[in-house]
C-alpha atoms as a PDB file:
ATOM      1  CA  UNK A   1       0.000   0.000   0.000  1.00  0.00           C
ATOM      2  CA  UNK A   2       1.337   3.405  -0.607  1.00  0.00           C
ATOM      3  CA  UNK A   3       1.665   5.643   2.119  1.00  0.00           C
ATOM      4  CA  UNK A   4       0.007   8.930   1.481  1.00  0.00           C
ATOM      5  CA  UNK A   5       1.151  10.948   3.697  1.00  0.00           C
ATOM      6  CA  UNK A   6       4.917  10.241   1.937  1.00  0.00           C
ATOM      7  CA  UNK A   7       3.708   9.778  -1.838  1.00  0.00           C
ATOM      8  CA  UNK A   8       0.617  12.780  -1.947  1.00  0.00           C
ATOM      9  CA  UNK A   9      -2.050  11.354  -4.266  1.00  0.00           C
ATOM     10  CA  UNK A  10      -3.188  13.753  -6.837  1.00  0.00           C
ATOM     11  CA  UNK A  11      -6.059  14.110  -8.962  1.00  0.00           C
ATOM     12  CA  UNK A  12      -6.327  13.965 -12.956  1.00  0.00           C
ATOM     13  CA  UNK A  13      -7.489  17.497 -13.005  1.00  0.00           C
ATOM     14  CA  UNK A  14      -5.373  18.679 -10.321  1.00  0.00           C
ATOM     15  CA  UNK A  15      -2.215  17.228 -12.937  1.00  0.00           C
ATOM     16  CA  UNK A  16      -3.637  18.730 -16.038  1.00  0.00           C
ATOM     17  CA  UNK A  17      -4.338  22.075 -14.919  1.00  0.00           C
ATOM     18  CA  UNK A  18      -0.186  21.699 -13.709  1.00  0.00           C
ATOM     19  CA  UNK A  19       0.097  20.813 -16.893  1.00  0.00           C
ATOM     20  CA  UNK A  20      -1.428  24.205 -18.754  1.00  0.00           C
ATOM     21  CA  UNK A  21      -0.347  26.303 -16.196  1.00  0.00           C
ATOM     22  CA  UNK A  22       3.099  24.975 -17.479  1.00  0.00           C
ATOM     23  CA  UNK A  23       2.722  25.402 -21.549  1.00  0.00           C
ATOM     24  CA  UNK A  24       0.428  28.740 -20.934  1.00  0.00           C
ATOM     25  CA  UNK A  25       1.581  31.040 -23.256  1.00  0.00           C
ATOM     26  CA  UNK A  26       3.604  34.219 -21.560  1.00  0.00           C
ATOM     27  CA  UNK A  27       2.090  37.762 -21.971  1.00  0.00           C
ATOM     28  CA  UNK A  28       4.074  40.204 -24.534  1.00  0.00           C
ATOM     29  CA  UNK A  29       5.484  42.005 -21.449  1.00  0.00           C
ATOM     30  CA  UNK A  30       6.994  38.883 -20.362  1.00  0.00           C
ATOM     31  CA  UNK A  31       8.622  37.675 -22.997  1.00  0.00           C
ATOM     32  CA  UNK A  32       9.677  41.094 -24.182  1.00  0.00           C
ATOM     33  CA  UNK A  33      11.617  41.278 -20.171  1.00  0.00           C
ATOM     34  CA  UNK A  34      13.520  37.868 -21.198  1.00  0.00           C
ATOM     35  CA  UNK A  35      14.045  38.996 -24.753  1.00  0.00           C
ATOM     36  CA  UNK A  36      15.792  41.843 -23.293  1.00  0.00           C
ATOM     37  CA  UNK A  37      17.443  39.857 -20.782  1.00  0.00           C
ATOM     38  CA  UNK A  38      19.378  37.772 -23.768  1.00  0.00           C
ATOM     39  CA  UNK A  39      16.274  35.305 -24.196  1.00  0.00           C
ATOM     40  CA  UNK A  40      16.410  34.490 -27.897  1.00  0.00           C
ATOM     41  CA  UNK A  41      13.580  31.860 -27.789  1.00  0.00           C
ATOM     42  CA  UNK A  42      11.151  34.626 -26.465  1.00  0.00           C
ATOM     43  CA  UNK A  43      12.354  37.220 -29.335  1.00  0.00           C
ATOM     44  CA  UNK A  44      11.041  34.702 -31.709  1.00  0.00           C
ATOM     45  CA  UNK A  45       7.703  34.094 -29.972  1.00  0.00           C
ATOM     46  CA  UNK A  46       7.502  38.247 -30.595  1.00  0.00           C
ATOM     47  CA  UNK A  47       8.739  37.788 -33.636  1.00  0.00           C
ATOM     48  CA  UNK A  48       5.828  35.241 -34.593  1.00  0.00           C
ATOM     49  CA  UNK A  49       3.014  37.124 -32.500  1.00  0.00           C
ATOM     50  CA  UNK A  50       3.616  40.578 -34.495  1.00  0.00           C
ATOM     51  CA  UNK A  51       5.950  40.174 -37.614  1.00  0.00           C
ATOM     52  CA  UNK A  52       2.211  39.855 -39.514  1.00  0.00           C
ATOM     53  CA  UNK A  53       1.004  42.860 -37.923  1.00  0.00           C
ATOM     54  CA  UNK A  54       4.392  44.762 -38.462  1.00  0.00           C
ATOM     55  CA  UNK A  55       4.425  43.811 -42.519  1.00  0.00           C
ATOM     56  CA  UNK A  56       0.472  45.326 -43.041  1.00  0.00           C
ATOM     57  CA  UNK A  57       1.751  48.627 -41.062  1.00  0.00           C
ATOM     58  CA  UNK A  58       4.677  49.261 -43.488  1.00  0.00           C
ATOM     59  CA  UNK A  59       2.632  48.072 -46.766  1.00  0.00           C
ATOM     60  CA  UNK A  60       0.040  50.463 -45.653  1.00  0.00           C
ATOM     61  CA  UNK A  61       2.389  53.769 -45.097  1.00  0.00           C
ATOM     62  CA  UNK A  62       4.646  53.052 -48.009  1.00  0.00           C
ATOM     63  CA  UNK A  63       2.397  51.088 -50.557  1.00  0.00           C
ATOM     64  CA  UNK A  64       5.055  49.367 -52.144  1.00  0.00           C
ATOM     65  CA  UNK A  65       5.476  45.839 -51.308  1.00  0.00           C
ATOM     66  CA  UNK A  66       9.701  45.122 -51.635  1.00  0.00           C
ATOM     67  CA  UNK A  67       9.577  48.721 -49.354  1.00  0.00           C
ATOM     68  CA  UNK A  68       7.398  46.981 -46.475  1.00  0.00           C
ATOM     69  CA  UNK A  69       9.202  43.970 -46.266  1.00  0.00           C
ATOM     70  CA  UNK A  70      12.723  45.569 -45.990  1.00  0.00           C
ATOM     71  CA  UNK A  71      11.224  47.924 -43.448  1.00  0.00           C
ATOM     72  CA  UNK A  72      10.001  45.258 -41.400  1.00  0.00           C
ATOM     73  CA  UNK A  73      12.750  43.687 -41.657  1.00  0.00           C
ATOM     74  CA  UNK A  74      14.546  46.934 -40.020  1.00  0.00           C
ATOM     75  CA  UNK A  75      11.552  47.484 -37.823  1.00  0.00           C
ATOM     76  CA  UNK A  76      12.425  44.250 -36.283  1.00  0.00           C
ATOM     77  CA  UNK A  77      16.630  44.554 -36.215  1.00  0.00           C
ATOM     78  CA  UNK A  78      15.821  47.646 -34.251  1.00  0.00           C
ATOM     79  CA  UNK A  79      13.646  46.049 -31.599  1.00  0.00           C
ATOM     80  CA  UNK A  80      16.617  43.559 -31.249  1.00  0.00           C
ATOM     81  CA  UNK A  81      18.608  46.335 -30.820  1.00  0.00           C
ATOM     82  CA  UNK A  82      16.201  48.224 -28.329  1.00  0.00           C
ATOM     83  CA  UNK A  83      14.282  45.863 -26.427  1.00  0.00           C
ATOM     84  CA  UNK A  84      16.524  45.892 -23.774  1.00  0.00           C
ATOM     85  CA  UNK A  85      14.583  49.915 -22.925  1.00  0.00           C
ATOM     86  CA  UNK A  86      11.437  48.451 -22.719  1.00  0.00           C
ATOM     87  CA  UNK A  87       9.873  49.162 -19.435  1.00  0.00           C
ATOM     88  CA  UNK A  88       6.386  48.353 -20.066  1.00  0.00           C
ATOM     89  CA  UNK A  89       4.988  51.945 -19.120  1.00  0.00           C
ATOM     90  CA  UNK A  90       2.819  51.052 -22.422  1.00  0.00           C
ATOM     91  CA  UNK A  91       1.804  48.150 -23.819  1.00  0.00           C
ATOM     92  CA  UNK A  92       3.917  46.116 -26.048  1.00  0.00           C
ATOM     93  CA  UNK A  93       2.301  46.344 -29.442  1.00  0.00           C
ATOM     94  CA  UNK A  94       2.591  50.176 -29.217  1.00  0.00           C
ATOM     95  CA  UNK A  95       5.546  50.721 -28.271  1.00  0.00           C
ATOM     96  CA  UNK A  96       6.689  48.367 -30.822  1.00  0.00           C
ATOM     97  CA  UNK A  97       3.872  50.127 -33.096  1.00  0.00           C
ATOM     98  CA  UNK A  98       5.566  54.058 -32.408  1.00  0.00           C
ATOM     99  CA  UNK A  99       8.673  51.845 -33.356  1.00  0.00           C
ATOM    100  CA  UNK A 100       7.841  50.733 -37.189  1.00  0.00           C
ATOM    101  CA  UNK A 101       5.954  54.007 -37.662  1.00  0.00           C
ATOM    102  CA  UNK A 102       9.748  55.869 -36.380  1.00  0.00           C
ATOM    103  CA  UNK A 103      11.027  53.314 -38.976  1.00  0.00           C
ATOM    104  CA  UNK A 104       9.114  54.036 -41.586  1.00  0.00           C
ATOM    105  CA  UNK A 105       8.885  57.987 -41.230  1.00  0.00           C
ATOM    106  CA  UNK A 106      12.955  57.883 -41.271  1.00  0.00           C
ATOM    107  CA  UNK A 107      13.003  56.238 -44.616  1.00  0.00           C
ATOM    108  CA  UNK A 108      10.529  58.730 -46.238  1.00  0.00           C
ATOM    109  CA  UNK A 109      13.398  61.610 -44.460  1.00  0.00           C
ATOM    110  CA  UNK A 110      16.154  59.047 -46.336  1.00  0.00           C
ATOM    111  CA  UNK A 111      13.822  59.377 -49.405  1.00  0.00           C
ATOM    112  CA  UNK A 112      14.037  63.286 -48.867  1.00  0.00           C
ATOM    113  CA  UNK A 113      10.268  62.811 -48.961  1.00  0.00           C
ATOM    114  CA  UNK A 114      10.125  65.111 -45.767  1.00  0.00           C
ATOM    115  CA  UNK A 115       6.617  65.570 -43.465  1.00  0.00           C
ATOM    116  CA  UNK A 116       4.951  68.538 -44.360  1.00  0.00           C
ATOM    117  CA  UNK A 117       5.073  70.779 -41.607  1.00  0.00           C
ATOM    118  CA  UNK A 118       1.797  73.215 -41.511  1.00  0.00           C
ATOM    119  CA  UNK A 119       1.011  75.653 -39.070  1.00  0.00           C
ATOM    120  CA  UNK A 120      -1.404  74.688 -35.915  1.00  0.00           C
ATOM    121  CA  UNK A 121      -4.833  75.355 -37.396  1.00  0.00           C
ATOM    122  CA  UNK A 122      -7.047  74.294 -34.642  1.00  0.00           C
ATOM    123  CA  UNK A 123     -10.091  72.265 -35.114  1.00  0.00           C
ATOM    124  CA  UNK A 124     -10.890  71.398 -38.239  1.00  0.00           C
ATOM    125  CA  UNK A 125     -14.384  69.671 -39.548  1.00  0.00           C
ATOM    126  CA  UNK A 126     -14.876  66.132 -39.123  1.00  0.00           C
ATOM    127  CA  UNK A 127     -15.065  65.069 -42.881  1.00  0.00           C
ATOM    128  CA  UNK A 128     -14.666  61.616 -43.306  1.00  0.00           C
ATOM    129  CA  UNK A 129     -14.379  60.369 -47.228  1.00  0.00           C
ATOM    130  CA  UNK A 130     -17.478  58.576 -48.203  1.00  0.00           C
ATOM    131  CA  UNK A 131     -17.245  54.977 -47.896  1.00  0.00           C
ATOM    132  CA  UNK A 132     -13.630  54.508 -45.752  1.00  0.00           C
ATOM    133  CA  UNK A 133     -14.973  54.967 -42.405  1.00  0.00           C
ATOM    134  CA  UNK A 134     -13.757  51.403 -42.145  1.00  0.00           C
ATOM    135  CA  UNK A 135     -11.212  50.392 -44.841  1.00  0.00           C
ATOM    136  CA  UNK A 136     -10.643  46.772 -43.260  1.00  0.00           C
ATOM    137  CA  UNK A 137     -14.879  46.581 -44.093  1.00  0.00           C
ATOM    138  CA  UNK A 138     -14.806  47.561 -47.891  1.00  0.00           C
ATOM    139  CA  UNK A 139     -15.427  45.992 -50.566  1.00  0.00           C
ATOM    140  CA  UNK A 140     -12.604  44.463 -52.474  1.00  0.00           C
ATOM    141  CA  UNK A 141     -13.026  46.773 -55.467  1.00  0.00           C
ATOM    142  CA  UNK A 142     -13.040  50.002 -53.355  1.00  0.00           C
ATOM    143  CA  UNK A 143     -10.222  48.690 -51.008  1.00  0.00           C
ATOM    144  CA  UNK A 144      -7.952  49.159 -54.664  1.00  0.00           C
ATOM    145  CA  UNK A 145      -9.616  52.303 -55.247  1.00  0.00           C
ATOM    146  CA  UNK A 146      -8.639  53.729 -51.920  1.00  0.00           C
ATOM    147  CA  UNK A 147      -4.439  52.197 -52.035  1.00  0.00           C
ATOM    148  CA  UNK A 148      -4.587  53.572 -55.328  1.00  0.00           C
ATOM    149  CA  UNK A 149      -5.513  56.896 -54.260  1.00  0.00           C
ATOM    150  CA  UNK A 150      -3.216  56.662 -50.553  1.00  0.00           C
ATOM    151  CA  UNK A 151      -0.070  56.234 -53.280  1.00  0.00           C
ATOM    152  CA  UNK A 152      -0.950  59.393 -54.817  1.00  0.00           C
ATOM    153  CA  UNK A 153      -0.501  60.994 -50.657  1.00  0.00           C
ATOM    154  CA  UNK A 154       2.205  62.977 -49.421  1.00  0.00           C
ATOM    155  CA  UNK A 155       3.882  60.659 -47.073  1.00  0.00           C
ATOM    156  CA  UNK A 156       2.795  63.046 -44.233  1.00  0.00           C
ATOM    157  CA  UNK A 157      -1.051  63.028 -44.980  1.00  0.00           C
ATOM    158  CA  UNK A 158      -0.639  58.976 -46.036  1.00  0.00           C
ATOM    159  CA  UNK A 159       0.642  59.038 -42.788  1.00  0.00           C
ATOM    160  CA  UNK A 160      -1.520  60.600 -40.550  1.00  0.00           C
ATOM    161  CA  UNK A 161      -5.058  59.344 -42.404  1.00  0.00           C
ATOM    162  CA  UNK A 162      -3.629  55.617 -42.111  1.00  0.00           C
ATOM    163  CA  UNK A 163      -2.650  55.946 -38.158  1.00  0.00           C
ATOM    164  CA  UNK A 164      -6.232  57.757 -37.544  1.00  0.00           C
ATOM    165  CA  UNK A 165      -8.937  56.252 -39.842  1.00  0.00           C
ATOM    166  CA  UNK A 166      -7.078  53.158 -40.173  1.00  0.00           C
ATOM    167  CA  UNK A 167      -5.447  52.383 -36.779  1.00  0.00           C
ATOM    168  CA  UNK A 168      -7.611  54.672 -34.830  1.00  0.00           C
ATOM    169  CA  UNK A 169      -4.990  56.732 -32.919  1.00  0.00           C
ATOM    170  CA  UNK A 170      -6.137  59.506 -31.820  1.00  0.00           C
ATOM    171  CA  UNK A 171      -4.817  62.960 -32.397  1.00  0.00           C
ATOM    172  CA  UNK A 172      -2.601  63.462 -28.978  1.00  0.00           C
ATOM    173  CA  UNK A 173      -1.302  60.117 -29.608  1.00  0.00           C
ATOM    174  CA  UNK A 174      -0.690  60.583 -33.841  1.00  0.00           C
ATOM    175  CA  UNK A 175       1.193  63.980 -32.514  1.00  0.00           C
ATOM    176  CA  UNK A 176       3.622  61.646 -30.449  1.00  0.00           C
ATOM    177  CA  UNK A 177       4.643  59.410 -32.667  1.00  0.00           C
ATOM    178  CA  UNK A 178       4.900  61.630 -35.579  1.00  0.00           C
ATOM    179  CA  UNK A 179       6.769  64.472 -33.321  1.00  0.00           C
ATOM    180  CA  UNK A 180       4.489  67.103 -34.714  1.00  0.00           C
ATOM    181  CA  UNK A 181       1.856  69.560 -33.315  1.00  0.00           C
ATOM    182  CA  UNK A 182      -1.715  68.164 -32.889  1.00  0.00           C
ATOM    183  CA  UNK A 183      -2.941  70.695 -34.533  1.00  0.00           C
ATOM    184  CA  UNK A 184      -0.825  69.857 -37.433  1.00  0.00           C
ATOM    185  CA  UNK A 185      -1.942  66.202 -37.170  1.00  0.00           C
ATOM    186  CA  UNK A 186      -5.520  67.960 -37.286  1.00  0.00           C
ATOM    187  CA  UNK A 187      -4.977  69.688 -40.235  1.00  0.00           C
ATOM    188  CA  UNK A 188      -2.791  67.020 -42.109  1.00  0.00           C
ATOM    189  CA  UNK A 189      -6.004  64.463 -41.633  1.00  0.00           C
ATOM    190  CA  UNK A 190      -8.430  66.880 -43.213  1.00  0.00           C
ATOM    191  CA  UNK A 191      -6.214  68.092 -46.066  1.00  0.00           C
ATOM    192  CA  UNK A 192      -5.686  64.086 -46.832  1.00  0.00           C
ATOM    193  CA  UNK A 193      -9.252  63.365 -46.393  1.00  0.00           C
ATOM    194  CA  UNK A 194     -10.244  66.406 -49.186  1.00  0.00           C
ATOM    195  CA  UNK A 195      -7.326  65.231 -51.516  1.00  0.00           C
ATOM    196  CA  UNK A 196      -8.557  61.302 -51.514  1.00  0.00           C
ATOM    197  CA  UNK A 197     -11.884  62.641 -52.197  1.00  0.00           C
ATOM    198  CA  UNK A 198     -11.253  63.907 -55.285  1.00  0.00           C
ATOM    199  CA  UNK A 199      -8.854  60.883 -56.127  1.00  0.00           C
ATOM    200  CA  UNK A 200     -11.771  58.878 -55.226  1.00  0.00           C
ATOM    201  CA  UNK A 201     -14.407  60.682 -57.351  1.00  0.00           C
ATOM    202  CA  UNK A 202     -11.871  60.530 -60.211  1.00  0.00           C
ATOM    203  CA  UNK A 203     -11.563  56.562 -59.787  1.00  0.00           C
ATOM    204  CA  UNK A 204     -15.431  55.963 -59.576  1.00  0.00           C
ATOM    205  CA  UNK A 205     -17.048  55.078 -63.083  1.00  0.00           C
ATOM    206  CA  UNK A 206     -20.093  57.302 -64.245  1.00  0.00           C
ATOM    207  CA  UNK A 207     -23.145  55.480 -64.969  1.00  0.00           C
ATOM    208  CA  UNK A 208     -24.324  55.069 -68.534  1.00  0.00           C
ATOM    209  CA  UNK A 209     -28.071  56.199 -68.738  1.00  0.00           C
ATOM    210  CA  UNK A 210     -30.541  53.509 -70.324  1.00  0.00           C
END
């Protein structure tokens, strides 16, 4: 007979919640404190958790495919670099989001594509283009229409309408990462928003009367 009190008898579902606990997957904070600690294994879980989400956020500022995956690429040899400052005062994904945008932004200066800098202007309207309140929602066929138009941007107003209607940053936090005035961010948003309206209304076919 085994004695009990020497060899603790457990249950089966006592052992397999051990066993989740053990393979439970570790929060972004965590494994970006052992990445920065030297933990390669837990740079790769990053790695595999956001290189997706890194990719779509470069494709989307620079619409050019070969540019996005190179600055991935970057985004992610500078987080190697880096990681070792993260503190967690913000979440993971945006500090690692301020970090691609940073990445991107400095090859459009490399491009001497600089930001356009305008003066603070205040409020401006809320005037939302017709039909991209929700690009990730559209249509196929109007999806092309509008990353046909965002090529035809500034890299400052691409910029700014892709982290606000896009992402859904707000203004105080687009200022941040850009480094520019909110009002600026303000007034870059509407300016973009009037410019891909008439790229839009250019795009869309008249109708043929019967």
């Amino acid at each position: 007979m085994i004695n009990t009190d020497v060899f603790p008898l457990w249950s089966a579902k006592e052992i397999a919640g051990d066993r989740e606990a053990e393979i439970a997957p570790l929060s972004d904070h965590a494994l970006a404190i052992a990445a920065g600690q030297g933990d390669m294994g837990a740079f790769e879980q990053l790695y595999e958790r956001h290189n997706r989400r890194v990719y779509s956020l470069c494709l989307r500022m620079t619409q050019n495919v070969a540019e996005a995956e190179d600055l991935a690429q970057e985004a992610f040899i500078q987080l190697f670099r880096k990681i070792g400052s993260f503190r967690g005062e913000s979440a993971f994904s945006t500090w690692l989001h301020r970090l691609t945008v940073n990445q991107v932004l400095m090859h459009f200066r490399k491009r001497s594509n600089k930001l356009e800098r305008t003066t603070e202007e205040g409020e401006t309207p809320v005037q939302i283009v017709r039909g991209t309140e929700n690009p990730n929602r559209m249509p196929v066929i109007d999806r092309i229409s509008l990353d046909s138009a965002l090529k035809q941007l500034p890299p400052g107003y691409r910029s700014v309408f892709i982290l606000h209607d896009v992402e859904g940053h707000e203004h105080e936090e687009i200022a941040k990462i850009l480094g520019v005035a909110v009002g600026t961010s303000k007034s870059q948003l509407h300016k973009a928003r009037m410019k891909l309206r008439r790229l839009l209304k250019k795009e869309t076919p008249e109708t043929v009367p019967a």
